[in-house]
C-alpha atoms as a PDB file:
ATOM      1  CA  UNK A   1      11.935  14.098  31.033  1.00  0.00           C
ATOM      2  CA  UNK A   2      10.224  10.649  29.880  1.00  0.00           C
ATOM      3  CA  UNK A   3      11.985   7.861  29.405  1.00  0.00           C
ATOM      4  CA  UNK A   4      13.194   8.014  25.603  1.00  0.00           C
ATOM      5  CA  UNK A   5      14.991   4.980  23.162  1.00  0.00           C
ATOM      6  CA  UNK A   6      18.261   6.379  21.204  1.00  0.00           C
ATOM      7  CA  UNK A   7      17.925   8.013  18.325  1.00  0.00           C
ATOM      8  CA  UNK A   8      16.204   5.983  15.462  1.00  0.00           C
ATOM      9  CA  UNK A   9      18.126   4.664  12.848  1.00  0.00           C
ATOM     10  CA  UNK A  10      17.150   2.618   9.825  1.00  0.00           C
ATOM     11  CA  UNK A  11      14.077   1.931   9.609  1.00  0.00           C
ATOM     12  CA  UNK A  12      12.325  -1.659   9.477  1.00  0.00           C
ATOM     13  CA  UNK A  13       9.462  -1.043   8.090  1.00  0.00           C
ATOM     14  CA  UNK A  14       9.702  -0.881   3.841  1.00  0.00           C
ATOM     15  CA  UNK A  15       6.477   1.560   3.047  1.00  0.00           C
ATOM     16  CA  UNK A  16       4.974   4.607   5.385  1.00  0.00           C
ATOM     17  CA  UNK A  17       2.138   6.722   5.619  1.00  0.00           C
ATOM     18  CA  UNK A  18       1.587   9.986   7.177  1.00  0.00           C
ATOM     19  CA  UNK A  19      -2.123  11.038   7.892  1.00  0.00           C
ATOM     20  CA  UNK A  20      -2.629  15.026   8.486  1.00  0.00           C
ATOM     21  CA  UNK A  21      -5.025  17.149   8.397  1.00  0.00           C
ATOM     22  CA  UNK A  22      -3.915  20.178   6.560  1.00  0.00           C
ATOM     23  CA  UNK A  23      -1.229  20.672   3.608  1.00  0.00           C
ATOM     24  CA  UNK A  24       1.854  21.913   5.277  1.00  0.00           C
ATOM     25  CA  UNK A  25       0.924  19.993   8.760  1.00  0.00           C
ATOM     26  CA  UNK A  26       3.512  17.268   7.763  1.00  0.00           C
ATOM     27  CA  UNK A  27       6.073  20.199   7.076  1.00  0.00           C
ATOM     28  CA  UNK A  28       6.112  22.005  10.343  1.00  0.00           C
ATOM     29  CA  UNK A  29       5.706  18.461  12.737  1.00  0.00           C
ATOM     30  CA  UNK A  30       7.629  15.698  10.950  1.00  0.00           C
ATOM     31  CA  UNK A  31       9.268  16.855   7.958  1.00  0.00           C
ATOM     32  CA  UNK A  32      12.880  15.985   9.267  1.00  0.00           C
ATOM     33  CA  UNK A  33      11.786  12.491  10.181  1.00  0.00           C
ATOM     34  CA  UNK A  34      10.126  12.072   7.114  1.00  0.00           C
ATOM     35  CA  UNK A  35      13.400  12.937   5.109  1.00  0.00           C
ATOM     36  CA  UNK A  36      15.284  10.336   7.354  1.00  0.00           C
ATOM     37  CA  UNK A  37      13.059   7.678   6.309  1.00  0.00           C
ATOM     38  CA  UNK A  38      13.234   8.081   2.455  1.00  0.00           C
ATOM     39  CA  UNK A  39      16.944   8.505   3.315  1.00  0.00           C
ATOM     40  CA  UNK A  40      17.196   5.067   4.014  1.00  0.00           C
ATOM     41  CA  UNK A  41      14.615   4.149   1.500  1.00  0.00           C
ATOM     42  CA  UNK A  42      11.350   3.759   3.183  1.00  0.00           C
ATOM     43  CA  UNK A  43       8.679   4.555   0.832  1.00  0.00           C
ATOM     44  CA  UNK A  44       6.641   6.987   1.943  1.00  0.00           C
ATOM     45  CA  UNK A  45       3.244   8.648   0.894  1.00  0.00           C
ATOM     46  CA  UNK A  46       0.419  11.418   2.118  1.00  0.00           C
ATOM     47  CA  UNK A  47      -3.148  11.426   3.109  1.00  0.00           C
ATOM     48  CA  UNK A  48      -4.197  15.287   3.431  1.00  0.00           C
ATOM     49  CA  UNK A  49      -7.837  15.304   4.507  1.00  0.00           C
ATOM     50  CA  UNK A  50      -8.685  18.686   3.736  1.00  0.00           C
ATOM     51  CA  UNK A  51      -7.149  21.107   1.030  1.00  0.00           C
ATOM     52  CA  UNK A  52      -6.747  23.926   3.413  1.00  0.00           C
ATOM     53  CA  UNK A  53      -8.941  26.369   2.205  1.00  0.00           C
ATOM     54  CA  UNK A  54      -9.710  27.970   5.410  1.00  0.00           C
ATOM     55  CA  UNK A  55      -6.345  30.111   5.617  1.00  0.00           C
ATOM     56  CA  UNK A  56      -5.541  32.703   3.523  1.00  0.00           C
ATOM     57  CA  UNK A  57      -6.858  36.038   1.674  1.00  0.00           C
ATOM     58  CA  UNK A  58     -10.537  36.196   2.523  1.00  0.00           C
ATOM     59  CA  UNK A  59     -11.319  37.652  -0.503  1.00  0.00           C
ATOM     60  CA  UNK A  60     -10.271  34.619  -2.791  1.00  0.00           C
ATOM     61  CA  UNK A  61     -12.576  31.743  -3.800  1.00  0.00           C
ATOM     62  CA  UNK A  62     -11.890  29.031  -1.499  1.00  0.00           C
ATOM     63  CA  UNK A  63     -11.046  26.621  -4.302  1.00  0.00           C
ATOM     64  CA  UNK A  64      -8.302  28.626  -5.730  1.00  0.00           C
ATOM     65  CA  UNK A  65      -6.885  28.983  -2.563  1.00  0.00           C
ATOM     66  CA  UNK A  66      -7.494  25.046  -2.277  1.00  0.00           C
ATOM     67  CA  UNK A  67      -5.834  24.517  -5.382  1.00  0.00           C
ATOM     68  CA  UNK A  68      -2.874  26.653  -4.651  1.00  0.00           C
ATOM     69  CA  UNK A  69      -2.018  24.400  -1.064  1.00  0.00           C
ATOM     70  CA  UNK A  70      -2.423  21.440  -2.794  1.00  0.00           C
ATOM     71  CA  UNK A  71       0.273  22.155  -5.551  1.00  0.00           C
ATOM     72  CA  UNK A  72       2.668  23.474  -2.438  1.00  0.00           C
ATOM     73  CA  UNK A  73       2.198  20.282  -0.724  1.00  0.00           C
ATOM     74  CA  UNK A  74       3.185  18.095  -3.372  1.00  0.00           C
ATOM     75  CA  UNK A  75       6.446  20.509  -4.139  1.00  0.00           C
ATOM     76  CA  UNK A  76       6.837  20.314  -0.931  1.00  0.00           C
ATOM     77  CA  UNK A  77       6.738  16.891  -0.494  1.00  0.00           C
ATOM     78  CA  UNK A  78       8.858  16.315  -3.332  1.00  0.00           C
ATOM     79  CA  UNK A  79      11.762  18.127  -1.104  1.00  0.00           C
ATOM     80  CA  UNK A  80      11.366  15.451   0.944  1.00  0.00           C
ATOM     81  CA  UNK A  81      11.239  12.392  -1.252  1.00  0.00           C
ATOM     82  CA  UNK A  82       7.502  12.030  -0.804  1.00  0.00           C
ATOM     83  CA  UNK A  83       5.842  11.403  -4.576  1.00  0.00           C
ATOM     84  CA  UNK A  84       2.838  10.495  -3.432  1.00  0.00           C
ATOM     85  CA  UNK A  85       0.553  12.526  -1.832  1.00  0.00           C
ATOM     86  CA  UNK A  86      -3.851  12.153  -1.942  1.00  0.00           C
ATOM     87  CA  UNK A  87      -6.260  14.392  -0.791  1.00  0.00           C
ATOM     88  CA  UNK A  88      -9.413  13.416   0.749  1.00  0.00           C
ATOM     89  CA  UNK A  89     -11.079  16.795   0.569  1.00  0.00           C
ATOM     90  CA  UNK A  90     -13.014  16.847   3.370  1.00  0.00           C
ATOM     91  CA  UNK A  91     -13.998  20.772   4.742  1.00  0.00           C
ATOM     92  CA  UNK A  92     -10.938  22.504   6.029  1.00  0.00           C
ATOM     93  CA  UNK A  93     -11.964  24.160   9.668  1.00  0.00           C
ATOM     94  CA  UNK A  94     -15.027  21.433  10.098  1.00  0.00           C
ATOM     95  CA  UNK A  95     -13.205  17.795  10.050  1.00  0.00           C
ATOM     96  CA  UNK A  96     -14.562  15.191  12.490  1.00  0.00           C
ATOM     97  CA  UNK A  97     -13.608  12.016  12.851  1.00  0.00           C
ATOM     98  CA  UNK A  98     -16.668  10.910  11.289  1.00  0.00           C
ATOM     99  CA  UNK A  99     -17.515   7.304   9.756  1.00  0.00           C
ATOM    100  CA  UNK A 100     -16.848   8.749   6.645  1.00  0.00           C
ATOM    101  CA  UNK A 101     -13.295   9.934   7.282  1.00  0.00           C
ATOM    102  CA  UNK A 102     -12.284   6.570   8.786  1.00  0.00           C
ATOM    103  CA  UNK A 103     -13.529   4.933   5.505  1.00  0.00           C
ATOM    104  CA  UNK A 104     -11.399   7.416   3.236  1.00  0.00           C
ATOM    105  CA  UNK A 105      -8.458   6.724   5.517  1.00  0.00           C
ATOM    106  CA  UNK A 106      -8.911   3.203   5.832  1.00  0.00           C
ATOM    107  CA  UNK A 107      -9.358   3.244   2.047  1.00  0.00           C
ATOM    108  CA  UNK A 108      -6.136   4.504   1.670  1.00  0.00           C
ATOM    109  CA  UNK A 109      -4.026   2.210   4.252  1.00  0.00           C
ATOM    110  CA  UNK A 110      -5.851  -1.007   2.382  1.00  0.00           C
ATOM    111  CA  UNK A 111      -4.383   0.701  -0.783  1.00  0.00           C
ATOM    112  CA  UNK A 112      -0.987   1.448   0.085  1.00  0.00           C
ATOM    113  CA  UNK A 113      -0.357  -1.249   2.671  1.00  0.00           C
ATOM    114  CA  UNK A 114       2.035   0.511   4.632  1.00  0.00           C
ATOM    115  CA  UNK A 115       4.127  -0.909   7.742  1.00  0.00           C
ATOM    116  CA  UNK A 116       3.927   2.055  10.115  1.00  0.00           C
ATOM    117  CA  UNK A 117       1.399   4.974   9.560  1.00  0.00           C
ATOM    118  CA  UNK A 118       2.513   8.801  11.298  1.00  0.00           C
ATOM    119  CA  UNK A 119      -0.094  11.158  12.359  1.00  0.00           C
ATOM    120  CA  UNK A 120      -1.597  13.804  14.845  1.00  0.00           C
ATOM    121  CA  UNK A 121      -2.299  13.221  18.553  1.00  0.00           C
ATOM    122  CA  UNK A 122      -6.341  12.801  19.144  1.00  0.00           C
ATOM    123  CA  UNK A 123      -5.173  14.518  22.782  1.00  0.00           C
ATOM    124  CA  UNK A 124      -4.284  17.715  23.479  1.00  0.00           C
ATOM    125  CA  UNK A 125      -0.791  19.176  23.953  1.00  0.00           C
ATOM    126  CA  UNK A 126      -1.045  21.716  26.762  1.00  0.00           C
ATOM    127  CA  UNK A 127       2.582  22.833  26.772  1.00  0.00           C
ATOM    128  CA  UNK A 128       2.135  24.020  23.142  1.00  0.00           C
ATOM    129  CA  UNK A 129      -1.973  24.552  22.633  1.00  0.00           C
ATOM    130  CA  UNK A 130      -1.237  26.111  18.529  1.00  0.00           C
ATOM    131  CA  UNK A 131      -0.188  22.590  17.391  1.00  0.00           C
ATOM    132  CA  UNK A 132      -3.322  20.936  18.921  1.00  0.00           C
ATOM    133  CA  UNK A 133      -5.693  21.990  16.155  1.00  0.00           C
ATOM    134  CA  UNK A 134      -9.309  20.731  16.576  1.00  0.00           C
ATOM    135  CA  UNK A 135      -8.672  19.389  12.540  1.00  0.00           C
ATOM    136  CA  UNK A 136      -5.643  17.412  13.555  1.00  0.00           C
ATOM    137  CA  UNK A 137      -6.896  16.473  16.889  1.00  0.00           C
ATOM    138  CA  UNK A 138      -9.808  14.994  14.150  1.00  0.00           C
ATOM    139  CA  UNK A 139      -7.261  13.660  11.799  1.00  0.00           C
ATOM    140  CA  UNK A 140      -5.817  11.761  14.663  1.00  0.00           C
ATOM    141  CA  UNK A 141      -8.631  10.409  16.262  1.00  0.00           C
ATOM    142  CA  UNK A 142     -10.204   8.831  12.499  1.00  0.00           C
ATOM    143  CA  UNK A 143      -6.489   7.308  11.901  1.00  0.00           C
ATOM    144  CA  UNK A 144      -6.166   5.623  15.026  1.00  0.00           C
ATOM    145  CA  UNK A 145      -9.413   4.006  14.472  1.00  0.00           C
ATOM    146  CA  UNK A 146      -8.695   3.446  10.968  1.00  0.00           C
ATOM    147  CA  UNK A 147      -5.448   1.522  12.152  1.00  0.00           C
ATOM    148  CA  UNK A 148      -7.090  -0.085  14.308  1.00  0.00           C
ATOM    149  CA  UNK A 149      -9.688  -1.589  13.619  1.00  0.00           C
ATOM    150  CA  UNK A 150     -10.860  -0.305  10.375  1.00  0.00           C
ATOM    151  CA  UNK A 151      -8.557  -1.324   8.380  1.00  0.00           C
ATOM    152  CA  UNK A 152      -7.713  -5.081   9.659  1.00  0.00           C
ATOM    153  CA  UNK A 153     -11.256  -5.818   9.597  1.00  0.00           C
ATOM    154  CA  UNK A 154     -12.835  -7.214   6.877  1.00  0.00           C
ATOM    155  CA  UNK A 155     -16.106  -6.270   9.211  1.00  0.00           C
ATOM    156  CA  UNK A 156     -15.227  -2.804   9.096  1.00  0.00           C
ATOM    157  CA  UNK A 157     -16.649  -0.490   5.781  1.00  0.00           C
ATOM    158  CA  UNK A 158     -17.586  -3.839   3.808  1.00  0.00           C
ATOM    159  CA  UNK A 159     -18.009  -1.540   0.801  1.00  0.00           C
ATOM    160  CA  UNK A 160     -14.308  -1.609   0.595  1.00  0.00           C
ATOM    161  CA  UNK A 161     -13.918  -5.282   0.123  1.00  0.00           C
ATOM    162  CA  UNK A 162     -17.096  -5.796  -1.803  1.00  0.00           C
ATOM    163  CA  UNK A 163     -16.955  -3.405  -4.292  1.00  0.00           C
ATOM    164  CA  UNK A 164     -13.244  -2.320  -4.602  1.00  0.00           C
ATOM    165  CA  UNK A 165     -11.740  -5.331  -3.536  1.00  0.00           C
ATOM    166  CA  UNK A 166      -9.617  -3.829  -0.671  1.00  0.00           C
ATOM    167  CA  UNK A 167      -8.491  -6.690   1.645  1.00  0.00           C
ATOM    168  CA  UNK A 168      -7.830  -5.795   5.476  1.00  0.00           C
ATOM    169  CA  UNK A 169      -4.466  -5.026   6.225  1.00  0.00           C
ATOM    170  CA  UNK A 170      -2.870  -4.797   9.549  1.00  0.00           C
ATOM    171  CA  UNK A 171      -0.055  -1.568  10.165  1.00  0.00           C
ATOM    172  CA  UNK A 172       2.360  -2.475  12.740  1.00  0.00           C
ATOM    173  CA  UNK A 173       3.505   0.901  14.251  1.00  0.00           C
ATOM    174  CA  UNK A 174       1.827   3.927  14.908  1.00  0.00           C
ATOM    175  CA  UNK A 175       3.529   7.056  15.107  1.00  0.00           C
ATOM    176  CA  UNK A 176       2.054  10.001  17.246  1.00  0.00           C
ATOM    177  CA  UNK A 177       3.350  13.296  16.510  1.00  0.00           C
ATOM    178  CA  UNK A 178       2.174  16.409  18.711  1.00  0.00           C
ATOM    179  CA  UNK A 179       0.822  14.664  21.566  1.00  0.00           C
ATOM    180  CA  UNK A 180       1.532  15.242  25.401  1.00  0.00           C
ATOM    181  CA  UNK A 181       5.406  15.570  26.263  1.00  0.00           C
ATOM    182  CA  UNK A 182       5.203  13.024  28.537  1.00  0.00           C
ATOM    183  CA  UNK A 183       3.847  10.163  26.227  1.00  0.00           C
ATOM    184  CA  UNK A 184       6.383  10.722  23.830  1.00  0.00           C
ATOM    185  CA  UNK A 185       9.105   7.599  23.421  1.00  0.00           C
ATOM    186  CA  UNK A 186      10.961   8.073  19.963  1.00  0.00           C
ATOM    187  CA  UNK A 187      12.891  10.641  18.970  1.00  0.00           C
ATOM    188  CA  UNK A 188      14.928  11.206  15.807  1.00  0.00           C
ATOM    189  CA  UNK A 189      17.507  13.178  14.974  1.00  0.00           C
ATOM    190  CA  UNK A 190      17.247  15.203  11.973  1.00  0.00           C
ATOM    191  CA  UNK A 191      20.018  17.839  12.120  1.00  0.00           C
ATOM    192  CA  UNK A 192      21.854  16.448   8.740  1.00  0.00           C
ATOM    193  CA  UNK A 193      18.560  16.825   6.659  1.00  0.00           C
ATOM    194  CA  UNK A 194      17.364  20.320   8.527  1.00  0.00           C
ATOM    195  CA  UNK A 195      18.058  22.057   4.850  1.00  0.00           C
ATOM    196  CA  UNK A 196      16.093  19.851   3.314  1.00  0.00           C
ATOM    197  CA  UNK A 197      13.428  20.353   5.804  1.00  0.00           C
ATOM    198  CA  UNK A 198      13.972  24.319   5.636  1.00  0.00           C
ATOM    199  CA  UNK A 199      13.373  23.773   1.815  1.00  0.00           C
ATOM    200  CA  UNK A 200       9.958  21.939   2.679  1.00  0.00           C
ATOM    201  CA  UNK A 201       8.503  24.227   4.542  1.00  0.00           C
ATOM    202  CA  UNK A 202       9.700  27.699   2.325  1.00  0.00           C
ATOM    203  CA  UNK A 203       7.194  25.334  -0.665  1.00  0.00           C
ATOM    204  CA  UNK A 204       4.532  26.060   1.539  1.00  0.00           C
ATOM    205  CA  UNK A 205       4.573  29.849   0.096  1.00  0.00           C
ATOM    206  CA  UNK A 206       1.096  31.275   1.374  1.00  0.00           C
ATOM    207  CA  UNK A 207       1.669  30.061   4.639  1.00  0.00           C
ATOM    208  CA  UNK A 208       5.818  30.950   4.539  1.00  0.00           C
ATOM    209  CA  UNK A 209       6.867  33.884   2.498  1.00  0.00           C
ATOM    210  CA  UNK A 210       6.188  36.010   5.736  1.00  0.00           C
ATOM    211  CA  UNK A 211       8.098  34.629   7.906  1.00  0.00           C
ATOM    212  CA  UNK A 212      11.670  35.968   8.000  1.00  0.00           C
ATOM    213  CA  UNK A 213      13.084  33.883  10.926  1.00  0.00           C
ATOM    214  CA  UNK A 214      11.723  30.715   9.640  1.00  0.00           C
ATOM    215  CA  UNK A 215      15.291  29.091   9.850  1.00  0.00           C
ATOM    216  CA  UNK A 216      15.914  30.425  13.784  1.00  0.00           C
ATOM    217  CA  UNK A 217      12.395  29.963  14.506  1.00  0.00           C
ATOM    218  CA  UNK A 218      12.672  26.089  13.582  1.00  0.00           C
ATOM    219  CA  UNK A 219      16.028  25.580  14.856  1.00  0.00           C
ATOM    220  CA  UNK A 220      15.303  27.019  18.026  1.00  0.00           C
ATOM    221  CA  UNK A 221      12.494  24.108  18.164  1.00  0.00           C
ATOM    222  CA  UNK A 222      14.385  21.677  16.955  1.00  0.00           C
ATOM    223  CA  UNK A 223      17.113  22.118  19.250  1.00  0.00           C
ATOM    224  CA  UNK A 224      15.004  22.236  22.722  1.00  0.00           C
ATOM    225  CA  UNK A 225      13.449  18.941  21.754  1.00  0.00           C
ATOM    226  CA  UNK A 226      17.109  17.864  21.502  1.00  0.00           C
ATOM    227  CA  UNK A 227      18.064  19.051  24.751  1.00  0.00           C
ATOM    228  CA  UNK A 228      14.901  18.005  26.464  1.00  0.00           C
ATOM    229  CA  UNK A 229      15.477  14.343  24.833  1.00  0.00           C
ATOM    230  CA  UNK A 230      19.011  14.237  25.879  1.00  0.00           C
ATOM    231  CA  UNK A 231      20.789  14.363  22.741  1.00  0.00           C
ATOM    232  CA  UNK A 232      24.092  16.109  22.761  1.00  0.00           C
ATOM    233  CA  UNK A 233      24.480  19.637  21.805  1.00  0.00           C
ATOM    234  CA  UNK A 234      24.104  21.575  18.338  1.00  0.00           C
ATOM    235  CA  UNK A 235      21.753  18.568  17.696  1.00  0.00           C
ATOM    236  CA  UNK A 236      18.157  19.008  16.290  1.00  0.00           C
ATOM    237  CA  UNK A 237      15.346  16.708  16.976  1.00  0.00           C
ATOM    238  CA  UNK A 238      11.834  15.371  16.288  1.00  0.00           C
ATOM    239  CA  UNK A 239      10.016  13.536  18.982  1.00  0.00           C
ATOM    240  CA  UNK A 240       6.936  11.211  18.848  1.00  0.00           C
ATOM    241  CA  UNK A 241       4.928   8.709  20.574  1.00  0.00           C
ATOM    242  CA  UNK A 242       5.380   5.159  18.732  1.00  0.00           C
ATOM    243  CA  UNK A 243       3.074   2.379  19.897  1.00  0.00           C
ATOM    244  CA  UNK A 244       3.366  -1.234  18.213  1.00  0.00           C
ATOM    245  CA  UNK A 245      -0.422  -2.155  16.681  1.00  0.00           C
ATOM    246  CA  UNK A 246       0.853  -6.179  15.199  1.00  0.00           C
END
């Protein structure tokens, strides 16, 4: 078992931002941590980079289907407290963690100027290989660099401080969420808000609705990150790698 801090409380940090790659990716990996933090009144927003449109009934345009995962991702976000939510756009099934990604996400970090920014492991999780998506393996990797350096930099994407007038800005944690086991050094407990979190996910209809053991599914999950973490029984748990960037 690694080593792990007690569960987090309140939070220091006043403003958040959590980077994914697809609508509902937030939902399934951190959506009781996220309802913690606005709990205690941590603002907290959403950078999507794609729309999603690479799921679903093949026989629908791709920008309905778009359409329709955007609107559950900001009802589902608003379950959790989360009123802002953007959308970069970029192609659902393709994203790299191009130049032009880091921009967008650095864009958004100089915008929002958050404290600590949550996203997806650039490394892959062997003990559970679904969660290690190429797209949020991409996700991760532009973040990181967009935390750092990107975004500190005035250096870095000069187009952002020339034309729009974004000044660098320095996030102080980063928060990992699907990465290897073993790296993992935070863990929350989010049994008191698991309804809420429940409620997230069922916004996410298209990717939900079939699912009839959602609720055991999750709190089967929930509960053996718990127990692996050493929290006390009946409790549920997220767990994350948090690494200090000041």
């Amino acid at each position: 078992m690694a080593a792990m801090t007690e569960p987090s409380e309140v939070p220091a940090a006043q403003r958040a931002l959590v980077v994914t790659a697809h609508p509902d990716d937030v939902d399934f990996g951190a959506s009781g941590t996220v309802a913690t933090w606005t709990s205690t009144g941590l603002r907290v927003a959403y950078c999507v980079c794609t729309s999603g449109e690479a799921t679903g009934d093949p026989d629908l345009p791709r920008d309905a289907v778009a359409q329709q995962r955007e609107r559950e991702q900001i009802a589902a976000a608003a379950e959790l407290g989360v009123s802002d939510t953007v959308f970069l756009r970029h192609p659902d099934g393709r994203l790299v963690p191009s130049l032009e990604l880091r921009r967008d996400i650095t864009r958004i970090i100089r915008q929002l100027r958050p404290h600590r920014v949550l996203t997806w492991s650039p490394e892959i999780n062997w003990e559970q290989l679904v969660t290690s998506h190429p797209d949020h393996r991409a996700a991760g990797e532009a973040t990181l660099a967009a935390v750092y350096p990107d975004a500190r930099n005035p250096h870095s994407h000069p187009e952002l401080l020339r034309d729009e007038g974004l000044v660098p800005w320095t996030v102080e944690e980063l928060w990992v969420a699907d990465g290897p086991m073993e790296r993992r050094n935070e863990v929350v407990d989010v049994t008191e808000v698991f309804p809420i979190t429940l409620a997230a996910l069922w916004a996410h209809r298209s990717q939900t609705e079939h699912i009839d053991d959602l609720a055991e599914r999750r709190r089967a999950w929930l509960s053996g990150t718990a127990r692996r973490f050493g929290l006390p029984d009946g409790r549920l748990a997220e767990a994350f790698q948090v690494v200090q960037t000041g």
